[in-house]
Protein backbone atom coordinates (compact mmCIF):
# COMPACT_ATOMS: atom_id res chain seq x y z
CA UNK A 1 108.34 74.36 241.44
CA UNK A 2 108.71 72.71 238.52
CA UNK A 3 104.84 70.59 238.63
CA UNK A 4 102.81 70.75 236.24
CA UNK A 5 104.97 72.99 233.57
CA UNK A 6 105.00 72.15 229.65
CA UNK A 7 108.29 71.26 228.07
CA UNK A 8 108.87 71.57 224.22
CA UNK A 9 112.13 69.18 223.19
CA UNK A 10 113.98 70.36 219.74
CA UNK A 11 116.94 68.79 218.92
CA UNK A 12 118.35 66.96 215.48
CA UNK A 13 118.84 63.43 216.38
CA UNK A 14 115.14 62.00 216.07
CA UNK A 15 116.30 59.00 218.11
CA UNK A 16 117.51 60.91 221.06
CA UNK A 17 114.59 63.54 220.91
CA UNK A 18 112.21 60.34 220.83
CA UNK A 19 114.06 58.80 223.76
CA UNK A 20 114.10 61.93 226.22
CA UNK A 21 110.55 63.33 225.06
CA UNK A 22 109.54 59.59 226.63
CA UNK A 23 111.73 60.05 229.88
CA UNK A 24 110.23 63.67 230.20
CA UNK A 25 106.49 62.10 230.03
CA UNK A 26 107.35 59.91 232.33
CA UNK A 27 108.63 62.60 234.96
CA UNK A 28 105.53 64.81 234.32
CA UNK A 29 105.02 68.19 231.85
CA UNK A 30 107.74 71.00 231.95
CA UNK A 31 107.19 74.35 230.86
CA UNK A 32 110.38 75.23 228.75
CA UNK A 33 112.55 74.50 226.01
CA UNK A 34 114.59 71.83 226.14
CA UNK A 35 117.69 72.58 223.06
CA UNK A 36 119.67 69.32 222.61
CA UNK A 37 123.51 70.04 222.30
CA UNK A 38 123.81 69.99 218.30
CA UNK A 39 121.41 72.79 217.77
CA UNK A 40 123.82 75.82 217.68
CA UNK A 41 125.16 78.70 215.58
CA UNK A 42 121.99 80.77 213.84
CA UNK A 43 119.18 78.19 214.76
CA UNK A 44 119.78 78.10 218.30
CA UNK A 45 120.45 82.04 218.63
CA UNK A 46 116.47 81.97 216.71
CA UNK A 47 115.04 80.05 219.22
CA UNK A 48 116.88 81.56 222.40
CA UNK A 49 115.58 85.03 221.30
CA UNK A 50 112.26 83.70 220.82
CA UNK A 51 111.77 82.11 223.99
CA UNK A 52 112.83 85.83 225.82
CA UNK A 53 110.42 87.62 223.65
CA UNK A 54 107.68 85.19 224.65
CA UNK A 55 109.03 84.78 228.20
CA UNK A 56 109.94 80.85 228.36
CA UNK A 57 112.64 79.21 230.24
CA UNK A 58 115.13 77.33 227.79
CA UNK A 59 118.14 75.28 228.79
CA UNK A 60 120.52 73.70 226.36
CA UNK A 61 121.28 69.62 227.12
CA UNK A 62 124.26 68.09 226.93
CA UNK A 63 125.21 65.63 224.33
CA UNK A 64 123.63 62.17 225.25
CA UNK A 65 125.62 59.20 224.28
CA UNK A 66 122.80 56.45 222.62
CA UNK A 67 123.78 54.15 225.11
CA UNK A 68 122.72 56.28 228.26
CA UNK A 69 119.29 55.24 229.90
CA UNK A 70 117.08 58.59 228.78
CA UNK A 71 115.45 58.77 231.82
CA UNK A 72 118.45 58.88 234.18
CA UNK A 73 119.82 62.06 231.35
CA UNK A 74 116.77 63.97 232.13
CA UNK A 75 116.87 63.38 236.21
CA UNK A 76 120.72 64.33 236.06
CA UNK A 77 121.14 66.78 233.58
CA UNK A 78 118.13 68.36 232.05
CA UNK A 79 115.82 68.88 235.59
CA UNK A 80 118.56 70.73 237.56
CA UNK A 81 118.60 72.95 235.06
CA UNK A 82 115.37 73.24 234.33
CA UNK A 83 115.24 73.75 238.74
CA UNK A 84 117.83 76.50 238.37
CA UNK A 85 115.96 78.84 235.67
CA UNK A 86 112.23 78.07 237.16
């Protein structure tokens, strides 16, 4: 279901974008967007309508403390959603 799909990762913390984007390539491509929980107000309501027009799942993380393993975030939180909207 979700094999061999593209994932594009936008959030504003380059740390935490850096440290999923390297849990998600280790899990494989996704094909969605991936919003991390500060992008909100006018950007995210941009992004959300351009993913409908253009068809593209999109799921919005939850915040992700620095100390959480990245991988584990992305297995508990990101891919059931991700499972849910595929």
């Amino acid at each position: 279901m979700l094999s061999g799909m593209k994932v594009l990762l936008f959030g504003r913390n380059p740390a935490t974008v850096s440290r999923v984007t390297a849990a998600l390539a280790r899990l494989g491509a996704y094909e969605a967007l991936v919003l991390g929980a500060g992008v909100v107000g006018s950007l995210r309501e941009r992004l959300t309508a351009a993913t409908v027009r253009h068809g593209v799942v999109w799921v919005q993380g939850p915040h992700i403390l620095p100390e959480r393993d990245a991988l584990e975030y992305v297995r508990t939180e990101i891919l059931p959603r991700l499972g849910r909207l595929a």
